[in-house]
PDB file of N, CA and C in Angstrom:
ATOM      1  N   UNK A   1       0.842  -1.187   0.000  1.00  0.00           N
ATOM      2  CA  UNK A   1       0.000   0.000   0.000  1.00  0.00           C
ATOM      3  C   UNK A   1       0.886   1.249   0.000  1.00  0.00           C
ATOM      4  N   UNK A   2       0.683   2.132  -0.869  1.00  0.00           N
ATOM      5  CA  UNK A   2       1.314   3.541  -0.944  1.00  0.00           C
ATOM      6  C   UNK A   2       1.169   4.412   0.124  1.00  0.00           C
ATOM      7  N   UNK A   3       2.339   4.927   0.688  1.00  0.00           N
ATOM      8  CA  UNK A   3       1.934   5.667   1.589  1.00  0.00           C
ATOM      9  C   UNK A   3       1.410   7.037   1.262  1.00  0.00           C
ATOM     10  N   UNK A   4       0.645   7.522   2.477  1.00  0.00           N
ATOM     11  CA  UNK A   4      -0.160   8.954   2.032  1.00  0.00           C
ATOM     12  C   UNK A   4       0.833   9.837   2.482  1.00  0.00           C
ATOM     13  N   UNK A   5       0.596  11.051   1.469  1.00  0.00           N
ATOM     14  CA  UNK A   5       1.136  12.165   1.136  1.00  0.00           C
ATOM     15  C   UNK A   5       0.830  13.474   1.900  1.00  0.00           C
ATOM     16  N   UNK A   6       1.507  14.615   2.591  1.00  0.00           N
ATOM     17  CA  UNK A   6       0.388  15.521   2.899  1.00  0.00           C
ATOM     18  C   UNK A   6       1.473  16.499   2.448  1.00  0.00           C
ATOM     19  N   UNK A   7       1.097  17.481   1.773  1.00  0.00           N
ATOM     20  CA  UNK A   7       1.528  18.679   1.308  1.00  0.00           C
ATOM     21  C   UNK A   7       1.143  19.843   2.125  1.00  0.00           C
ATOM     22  N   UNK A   8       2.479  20.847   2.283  1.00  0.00           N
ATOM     23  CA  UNK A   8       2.271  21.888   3.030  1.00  0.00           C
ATOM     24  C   UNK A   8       2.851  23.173   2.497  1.00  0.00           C
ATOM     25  N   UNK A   9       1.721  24.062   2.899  1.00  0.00           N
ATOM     26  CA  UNK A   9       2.846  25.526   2.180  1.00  0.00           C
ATOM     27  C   UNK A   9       2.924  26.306   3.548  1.00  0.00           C
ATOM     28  N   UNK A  10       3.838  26.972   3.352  1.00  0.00           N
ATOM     29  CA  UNK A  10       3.761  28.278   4.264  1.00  0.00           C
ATOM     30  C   UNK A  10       4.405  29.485   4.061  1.00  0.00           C
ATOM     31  N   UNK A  11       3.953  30.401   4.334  1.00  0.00           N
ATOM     32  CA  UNK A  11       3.952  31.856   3.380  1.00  0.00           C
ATOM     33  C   UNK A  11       4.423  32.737   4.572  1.00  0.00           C
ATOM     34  N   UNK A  12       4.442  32.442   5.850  1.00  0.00           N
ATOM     35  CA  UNK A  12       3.949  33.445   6.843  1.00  0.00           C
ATOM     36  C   UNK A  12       6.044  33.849   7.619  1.00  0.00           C
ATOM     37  N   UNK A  13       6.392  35.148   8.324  1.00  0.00           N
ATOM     38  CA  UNK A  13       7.745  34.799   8.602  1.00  0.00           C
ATOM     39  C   UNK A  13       7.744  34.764   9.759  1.00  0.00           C
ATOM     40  N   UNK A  14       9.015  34.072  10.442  1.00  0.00           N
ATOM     41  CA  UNK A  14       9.553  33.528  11.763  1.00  0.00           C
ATOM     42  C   UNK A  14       8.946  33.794  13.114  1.00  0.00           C
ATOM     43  N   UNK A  15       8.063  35.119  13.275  1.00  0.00           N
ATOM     44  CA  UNK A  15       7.745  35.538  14.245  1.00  0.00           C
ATOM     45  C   UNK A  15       6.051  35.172  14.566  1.00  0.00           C
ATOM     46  N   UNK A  16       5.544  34.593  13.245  1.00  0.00           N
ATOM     47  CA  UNK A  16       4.521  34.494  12.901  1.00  0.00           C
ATOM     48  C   UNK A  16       3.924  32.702  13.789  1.00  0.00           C
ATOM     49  N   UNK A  17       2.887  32.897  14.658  1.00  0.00           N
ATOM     50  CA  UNK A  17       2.693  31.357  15.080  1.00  0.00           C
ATOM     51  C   UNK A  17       2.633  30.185  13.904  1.00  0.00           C
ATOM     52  N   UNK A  18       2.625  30.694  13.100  1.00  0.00           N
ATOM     53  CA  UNK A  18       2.346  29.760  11.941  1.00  0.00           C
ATOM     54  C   UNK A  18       3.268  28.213  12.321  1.00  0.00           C
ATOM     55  N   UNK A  19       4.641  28.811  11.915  1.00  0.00           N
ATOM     56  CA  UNK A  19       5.992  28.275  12.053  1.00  0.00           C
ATOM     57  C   UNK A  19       5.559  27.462  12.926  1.00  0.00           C
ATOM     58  N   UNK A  20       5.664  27.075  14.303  1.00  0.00           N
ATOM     59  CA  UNK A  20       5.665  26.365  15.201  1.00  0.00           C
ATOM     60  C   UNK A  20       4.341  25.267  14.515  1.00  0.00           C
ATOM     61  N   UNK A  21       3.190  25.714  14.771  1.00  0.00           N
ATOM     62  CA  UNK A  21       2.312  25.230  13.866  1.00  0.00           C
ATOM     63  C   UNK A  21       2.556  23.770  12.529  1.00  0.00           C
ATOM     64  N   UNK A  22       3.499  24.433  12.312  1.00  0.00           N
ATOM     65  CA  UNK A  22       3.722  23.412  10.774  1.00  0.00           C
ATOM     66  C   UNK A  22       4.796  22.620  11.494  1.00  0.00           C
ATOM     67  N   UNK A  23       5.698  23.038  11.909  1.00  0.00           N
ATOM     68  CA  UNK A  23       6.548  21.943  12.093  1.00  0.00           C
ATOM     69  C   UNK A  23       6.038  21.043  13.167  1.00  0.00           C
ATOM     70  N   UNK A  24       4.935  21.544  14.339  1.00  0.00           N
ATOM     71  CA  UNK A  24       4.731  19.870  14.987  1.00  0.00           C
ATOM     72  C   UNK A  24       3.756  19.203  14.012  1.00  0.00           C
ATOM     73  N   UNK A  25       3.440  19.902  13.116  1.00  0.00           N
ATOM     74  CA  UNK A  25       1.927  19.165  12.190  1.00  0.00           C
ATOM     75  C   UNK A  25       2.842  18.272  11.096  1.00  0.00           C
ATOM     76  N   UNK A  26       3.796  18.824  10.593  1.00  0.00           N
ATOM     77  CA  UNK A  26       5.290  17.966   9.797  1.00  0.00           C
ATOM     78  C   UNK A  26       5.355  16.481  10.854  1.00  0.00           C
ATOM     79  N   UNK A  27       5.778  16.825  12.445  1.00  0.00           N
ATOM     80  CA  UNK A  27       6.367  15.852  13.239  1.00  0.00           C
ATOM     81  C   UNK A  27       5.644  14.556  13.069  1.00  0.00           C
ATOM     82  N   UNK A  28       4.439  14.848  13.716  1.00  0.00           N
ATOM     83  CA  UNK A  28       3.489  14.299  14.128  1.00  0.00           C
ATOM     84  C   UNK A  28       3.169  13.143  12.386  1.00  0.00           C
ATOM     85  N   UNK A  29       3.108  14.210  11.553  1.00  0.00           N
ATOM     86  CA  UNK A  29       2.693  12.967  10.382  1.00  0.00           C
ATOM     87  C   UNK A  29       4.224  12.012   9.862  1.00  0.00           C
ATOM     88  N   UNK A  30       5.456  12.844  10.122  1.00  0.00           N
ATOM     89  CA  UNK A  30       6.392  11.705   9.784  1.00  0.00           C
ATOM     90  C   UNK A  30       6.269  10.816  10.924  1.00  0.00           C
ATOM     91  N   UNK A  31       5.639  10.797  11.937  1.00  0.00           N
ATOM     92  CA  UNK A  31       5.748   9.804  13.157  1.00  0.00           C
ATOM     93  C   UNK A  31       4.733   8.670  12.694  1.00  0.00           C
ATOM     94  N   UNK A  32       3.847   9.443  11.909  1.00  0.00           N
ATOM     95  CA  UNK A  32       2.763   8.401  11.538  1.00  0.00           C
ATOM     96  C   UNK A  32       2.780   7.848   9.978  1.00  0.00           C
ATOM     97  N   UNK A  33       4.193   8.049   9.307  1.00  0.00           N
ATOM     98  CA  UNK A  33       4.591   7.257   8.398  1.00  0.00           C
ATOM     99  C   UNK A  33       3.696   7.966   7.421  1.00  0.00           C
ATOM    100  N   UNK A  34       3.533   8.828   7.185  1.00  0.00           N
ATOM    101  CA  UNK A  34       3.008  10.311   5.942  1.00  0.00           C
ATOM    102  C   UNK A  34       4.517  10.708   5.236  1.00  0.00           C
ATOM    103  N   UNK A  35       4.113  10.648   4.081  1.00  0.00           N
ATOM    104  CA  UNK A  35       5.337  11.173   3.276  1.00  0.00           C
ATOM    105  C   UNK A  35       4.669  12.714   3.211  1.00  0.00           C
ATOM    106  N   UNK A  36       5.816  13.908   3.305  1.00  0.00           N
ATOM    107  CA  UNK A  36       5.413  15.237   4.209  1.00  0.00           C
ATOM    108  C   UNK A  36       6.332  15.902   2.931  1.00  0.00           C
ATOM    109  N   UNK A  37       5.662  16.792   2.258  1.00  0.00           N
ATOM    110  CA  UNK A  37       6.138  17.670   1.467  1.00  0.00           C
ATOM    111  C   UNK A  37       5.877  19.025   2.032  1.00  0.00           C
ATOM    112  N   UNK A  38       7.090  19.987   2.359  1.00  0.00           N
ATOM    113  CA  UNK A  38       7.375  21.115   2.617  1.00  0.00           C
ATOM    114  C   UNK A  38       7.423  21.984   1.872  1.00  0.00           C
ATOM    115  N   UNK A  39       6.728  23.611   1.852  1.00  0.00           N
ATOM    116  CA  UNK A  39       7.127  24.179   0.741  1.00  0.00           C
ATOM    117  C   UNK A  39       7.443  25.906   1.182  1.00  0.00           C
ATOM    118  N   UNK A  40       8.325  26.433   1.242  1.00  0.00           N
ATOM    119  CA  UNK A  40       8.498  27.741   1.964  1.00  0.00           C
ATOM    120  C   UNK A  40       7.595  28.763   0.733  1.00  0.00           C
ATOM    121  N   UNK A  41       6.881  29.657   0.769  1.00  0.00           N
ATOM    122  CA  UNK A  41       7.116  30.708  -0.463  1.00  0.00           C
ATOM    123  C   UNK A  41       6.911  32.334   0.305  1.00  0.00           C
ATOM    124  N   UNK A  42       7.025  32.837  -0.406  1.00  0.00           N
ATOM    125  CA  UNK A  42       7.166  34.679   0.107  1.00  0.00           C
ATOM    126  C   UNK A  42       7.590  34.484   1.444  1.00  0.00           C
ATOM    127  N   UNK A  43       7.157  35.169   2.462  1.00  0.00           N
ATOM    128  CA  UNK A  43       7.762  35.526   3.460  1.00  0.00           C
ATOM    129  C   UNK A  43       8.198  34.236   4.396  1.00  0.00           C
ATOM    130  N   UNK A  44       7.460  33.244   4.080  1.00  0.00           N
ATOM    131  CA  UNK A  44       8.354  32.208   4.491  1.00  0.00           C
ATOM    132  C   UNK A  44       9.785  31.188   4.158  1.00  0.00           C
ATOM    133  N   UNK A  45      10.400  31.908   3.021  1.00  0.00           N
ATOM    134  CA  UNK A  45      11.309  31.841   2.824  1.00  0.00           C
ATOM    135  C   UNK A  45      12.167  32.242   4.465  1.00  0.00           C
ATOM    136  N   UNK A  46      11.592  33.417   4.898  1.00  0.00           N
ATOM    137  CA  UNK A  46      12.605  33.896   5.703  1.00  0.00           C
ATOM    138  C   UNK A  46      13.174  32.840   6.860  1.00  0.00           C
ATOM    139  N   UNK A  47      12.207  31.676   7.043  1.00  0.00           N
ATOM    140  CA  UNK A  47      12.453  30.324   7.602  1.00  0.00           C
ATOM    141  C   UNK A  47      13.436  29.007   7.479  1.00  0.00           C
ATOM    142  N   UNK A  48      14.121  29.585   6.123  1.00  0.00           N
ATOM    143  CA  UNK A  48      14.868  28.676   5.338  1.00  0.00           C
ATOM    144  C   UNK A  48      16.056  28.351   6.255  1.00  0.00           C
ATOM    145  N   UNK A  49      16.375  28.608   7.207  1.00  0.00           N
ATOM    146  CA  UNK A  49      17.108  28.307   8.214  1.00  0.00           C
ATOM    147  C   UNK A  49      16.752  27.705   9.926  1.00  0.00           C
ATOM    148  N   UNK A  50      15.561  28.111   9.974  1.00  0.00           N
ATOM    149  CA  UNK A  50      15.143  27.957  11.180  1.00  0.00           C
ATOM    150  C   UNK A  50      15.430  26.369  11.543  1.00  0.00           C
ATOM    151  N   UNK A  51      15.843  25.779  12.896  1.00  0.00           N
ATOM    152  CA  UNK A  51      16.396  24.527  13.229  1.00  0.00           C
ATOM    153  C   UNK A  51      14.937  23.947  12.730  1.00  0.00           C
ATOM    154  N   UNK A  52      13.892  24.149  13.766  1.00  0.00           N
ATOM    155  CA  UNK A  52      12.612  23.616  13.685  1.00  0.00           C
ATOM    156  C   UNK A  52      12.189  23.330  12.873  1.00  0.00           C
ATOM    157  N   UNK A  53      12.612  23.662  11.136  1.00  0.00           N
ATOM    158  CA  UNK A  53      11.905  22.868   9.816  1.00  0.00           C
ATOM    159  C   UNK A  53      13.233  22.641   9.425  1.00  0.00           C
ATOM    160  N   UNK A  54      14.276  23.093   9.386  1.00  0.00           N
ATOM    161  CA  UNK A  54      15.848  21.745   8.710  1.00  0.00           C
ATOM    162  C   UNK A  54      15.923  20.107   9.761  1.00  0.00           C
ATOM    163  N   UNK A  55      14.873  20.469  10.247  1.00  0.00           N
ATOM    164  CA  UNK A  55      15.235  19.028  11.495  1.00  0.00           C
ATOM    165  C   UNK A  55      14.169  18.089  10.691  1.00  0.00           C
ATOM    166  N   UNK A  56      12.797  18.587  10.647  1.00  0.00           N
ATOM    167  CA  UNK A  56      12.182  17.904   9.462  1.00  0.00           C
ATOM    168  C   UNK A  56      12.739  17.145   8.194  1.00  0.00           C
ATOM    169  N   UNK A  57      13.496  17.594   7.408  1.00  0.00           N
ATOM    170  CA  UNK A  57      14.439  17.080   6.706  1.00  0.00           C
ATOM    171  C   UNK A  57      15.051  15.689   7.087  1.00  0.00           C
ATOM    172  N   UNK A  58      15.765  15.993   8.094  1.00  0.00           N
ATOM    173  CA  UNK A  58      16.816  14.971   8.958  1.00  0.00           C
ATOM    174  C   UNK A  58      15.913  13.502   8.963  1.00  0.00           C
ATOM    175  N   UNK A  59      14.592  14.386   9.443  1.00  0.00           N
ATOM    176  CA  UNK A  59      13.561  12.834   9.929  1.00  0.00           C
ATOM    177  C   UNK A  59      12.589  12.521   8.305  1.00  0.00           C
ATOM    178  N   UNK A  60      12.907  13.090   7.305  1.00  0.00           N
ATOM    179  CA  UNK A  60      12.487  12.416   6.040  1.00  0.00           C
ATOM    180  C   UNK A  60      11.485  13.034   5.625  1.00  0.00           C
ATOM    181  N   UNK A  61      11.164  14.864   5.662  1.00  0.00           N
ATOM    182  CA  UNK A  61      10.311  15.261   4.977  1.00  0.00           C
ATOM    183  C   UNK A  61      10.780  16.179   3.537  1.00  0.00           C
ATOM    184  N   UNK A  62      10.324  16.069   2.957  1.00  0.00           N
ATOM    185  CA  UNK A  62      11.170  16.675   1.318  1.00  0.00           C
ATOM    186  C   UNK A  62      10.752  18.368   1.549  1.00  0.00           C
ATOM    187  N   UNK A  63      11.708  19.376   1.600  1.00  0.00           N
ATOM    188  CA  UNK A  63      12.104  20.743   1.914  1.00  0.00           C
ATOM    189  C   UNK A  63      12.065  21.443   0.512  1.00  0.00           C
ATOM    190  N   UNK A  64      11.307  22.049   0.323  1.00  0.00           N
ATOM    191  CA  UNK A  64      11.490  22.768  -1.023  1.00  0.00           C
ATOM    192  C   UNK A  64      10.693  24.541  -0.346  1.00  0.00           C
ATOM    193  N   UNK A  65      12.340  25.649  -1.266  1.00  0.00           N
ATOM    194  CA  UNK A  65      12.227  26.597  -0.766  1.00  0.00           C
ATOM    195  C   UNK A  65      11.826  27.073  -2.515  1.00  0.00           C
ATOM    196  N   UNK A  66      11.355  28.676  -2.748  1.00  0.00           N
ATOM    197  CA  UNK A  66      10.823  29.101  -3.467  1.00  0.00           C
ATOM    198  C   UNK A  66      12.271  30.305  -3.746  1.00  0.00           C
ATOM    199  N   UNK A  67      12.552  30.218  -4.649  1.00  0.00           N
ATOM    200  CA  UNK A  67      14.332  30.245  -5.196  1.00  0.00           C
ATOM    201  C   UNK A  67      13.810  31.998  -5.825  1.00  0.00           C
ATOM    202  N   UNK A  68      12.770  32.173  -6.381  1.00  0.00           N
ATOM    203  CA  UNK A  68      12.435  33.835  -6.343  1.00  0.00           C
ATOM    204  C   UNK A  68      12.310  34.451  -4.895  1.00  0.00           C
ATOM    205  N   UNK A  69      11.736  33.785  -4.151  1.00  0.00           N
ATOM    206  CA  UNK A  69      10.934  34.165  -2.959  1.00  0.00           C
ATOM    207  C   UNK A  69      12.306  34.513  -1.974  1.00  0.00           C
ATOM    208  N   UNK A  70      13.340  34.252  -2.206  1.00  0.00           N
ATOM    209  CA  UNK A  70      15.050  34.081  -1.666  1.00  0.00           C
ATOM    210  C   UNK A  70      15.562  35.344  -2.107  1.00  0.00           C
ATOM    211  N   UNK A  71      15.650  35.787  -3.325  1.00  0.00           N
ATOM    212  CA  UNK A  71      16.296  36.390  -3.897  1.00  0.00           C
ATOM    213  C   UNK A  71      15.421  38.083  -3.657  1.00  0.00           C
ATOM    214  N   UNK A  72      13.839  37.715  -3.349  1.00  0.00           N
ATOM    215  CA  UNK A  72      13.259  38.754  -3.396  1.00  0.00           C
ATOM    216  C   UNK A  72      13.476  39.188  -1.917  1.00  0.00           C
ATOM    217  N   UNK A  73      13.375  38.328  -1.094  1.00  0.00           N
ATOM    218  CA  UNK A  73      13.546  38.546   0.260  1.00  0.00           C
ATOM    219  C   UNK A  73      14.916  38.923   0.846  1.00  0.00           C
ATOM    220  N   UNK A  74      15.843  38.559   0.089  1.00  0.00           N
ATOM    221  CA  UNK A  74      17.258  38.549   0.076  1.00  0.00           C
ATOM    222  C   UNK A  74      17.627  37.940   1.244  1.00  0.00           C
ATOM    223  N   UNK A  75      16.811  36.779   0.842  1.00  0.00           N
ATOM    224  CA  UNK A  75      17.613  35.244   2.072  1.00  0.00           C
ATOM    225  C   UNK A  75      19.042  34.653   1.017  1.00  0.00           C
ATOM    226  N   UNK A  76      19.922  34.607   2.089  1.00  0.00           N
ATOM    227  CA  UNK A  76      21.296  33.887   1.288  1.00  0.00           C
ATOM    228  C   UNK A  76      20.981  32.570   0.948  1.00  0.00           C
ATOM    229  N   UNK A  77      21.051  31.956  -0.307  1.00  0.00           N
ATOM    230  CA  UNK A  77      21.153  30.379  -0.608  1.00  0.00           C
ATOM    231  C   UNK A  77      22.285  29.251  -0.753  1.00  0.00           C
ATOM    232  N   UNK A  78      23.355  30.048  -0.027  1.00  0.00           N
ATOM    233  CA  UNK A  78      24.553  29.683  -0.388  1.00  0.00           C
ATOM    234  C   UNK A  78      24.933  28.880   1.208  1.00  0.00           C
ATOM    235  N   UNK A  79      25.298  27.524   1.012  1.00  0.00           N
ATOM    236  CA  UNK A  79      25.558  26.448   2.116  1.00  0.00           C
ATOM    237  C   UNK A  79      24.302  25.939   2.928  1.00  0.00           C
ATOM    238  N   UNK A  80      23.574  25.853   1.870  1.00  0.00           N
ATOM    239  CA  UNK A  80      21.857  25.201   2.538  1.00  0.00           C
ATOM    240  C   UNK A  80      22.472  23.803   2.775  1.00  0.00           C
ATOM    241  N   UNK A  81      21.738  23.312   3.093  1.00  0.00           N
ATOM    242  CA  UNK A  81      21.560  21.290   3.726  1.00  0.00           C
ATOM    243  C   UNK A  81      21.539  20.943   2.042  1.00  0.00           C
ATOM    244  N   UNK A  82      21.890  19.872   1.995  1.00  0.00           N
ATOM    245  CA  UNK A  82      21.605  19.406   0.662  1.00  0.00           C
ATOM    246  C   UNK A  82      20.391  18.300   0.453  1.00  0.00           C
ATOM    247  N   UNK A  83      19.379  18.629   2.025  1.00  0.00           N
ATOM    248  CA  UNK A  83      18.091  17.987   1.545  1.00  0.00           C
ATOM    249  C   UNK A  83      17.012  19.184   1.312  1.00  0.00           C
ATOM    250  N   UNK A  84      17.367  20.540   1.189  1.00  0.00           N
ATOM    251  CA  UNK A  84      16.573  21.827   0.735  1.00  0.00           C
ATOM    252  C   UNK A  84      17.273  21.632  -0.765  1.00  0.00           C
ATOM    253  N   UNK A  85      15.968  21.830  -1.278  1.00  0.00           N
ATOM    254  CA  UNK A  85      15.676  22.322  -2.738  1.00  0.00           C
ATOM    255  C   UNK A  85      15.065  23.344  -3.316  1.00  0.00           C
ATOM    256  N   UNK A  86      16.138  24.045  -4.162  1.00  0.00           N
ATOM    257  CA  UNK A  86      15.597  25.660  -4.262  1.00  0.00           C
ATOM    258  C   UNK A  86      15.088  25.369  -5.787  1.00  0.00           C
ATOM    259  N   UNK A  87      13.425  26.182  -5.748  1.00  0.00           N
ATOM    260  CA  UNK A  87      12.997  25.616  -7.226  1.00  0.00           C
ATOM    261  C   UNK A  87      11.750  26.618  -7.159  1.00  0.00           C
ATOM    262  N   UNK A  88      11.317  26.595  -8.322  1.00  0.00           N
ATOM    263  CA  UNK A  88       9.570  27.247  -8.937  1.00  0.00           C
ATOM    264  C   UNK A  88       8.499  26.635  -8.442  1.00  0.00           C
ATOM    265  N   UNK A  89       7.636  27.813  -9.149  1.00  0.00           N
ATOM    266  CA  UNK A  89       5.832  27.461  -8.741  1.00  0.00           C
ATOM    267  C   UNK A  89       5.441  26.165  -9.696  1.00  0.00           C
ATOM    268  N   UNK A  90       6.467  25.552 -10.667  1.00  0.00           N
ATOM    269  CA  UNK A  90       5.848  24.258 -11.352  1.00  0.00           C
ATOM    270  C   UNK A  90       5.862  23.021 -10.002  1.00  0.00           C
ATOM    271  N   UNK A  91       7.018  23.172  -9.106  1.00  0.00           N
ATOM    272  CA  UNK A  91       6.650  21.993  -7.739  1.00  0.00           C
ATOM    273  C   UNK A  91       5.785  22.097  -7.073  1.00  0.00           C
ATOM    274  N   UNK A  92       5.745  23.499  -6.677  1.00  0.00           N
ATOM    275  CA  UNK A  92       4.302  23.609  -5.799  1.00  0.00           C
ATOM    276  C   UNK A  92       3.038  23.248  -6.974  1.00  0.00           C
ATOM    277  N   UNK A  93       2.736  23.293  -7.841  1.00  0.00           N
ATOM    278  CA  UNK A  93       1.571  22.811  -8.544  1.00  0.00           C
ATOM    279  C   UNK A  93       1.943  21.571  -8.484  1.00  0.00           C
ATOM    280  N   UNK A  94       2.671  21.013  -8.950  1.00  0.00           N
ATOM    281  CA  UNK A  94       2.871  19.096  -8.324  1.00  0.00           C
ATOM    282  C   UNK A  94       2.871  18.858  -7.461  1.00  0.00           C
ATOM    283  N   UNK A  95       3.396  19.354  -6.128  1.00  0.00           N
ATOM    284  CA  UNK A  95       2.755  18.812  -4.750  1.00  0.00           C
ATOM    285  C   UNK A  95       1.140  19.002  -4.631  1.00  0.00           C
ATOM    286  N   UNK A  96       0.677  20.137  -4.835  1.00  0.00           N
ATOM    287  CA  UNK A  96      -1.121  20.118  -4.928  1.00  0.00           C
ATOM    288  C   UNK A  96      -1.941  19.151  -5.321  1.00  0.00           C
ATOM    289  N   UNK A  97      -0.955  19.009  -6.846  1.00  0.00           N
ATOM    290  CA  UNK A  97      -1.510  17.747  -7.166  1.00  0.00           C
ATOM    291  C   UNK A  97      -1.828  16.514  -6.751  1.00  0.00           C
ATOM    292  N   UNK A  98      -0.096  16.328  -6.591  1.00  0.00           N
ATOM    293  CA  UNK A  98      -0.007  14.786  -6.387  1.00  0.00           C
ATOM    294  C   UNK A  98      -0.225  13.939  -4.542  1.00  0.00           C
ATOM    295  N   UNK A  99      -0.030  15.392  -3.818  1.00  0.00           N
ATOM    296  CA  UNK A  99      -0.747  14.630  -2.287  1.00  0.00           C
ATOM    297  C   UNK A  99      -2.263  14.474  -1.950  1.00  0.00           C
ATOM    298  N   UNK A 100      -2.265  13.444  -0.945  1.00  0.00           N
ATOM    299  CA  UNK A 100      -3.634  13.355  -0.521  1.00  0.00           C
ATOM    300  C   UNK A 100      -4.507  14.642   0.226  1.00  0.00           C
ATOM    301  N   UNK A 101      -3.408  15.121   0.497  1.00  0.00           N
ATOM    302  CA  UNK A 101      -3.762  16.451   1.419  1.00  0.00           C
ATOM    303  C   UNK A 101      -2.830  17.757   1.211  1.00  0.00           C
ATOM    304  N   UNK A 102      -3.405  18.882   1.134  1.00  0.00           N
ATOM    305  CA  UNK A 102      -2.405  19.918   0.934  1.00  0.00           C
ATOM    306  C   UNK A 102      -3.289  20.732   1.735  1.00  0.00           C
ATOM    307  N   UNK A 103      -2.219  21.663   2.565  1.00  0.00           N
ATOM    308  CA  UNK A 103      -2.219  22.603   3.470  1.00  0.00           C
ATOM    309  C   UNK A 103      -1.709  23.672   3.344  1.00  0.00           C
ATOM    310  N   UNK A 104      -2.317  25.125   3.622  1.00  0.00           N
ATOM    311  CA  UNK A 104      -1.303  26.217   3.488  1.00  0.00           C
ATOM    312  C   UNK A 104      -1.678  27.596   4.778  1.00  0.00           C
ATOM    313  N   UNK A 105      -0.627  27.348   4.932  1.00  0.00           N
ATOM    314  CA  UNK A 105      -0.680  28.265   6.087  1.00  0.00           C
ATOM    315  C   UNK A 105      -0.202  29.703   5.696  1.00  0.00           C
ATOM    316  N   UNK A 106      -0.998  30.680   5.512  1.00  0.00           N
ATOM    317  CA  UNK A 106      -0.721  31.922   5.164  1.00  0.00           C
ATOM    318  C   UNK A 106      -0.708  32.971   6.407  1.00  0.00           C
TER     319      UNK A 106
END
C-alpha cells in the first residue's frame, strides 16, 4: 500500500505562530509514516534556516524553498543542507496535485 502524502505551504515569517504550527503538524505525520512535502514561499522563505523545519528534513520530509521568494527577500542560498531544494511554482503545482492532502498556512 502507498503511503499517504500531505503537502504543506507556508507563506507566513519567523515571528509568525504559523511556524511552530507546521513543524509539529510535519512531526506528528512523519511519526505516523506520511510522506510530508514542505514548501516555503514569500515571506516564508525567511524560515529557510530555522532549526525547527531543517530538522524535518533529517527525519524524512522533502524541503522545497521558493528560489524567487530568496532572492526577493534577500535570504542567502549559499551552504543550505543538501536535503533543501531551491525551485519554482511548477513543484508547488505538483505537490497540490499529487498529495492526498495539501495545506497552506498563510
Amino acid at each position: 500500500m502507498e503511503k499517504k502524502k500531505l503537502g504543506i505551504l507556508l507563506s507566513t515569517p519567523p515571528s509568525h505562530p504559523n511556524v511552530t504550527t507546521v513543524a509539529r503538524l510535519c512531526q506528528e505525520a512523519l511519526k505516523s509514516d506520511v510522506d510530508v512535502y514542505l514548501y516555503l514561499i514569500d515571506e516564508g522563505v525567511l524560515n529557510l534556516r530555522d532549526g525547527r523545519l531543517l530538522q524535518l528534513s533529517a527525519s524524512g520530509a522533502k524541503f522545497f524553498v521558493c528560489a524567487y521568494g530568496c532572492q526577493r527577500h534577500g535570504v542567502p542560498t549559499d551552504g543550505l543542507d543538501k536535503d533543501v531544494t531551491l525551485c519554482g511554482l511548477v513543484v508547488l503545482s505538483n505537490m497540490v496535485n499529487g498529495c492526498d492532502r495539501f495545506v497552506a498556512f498563510n
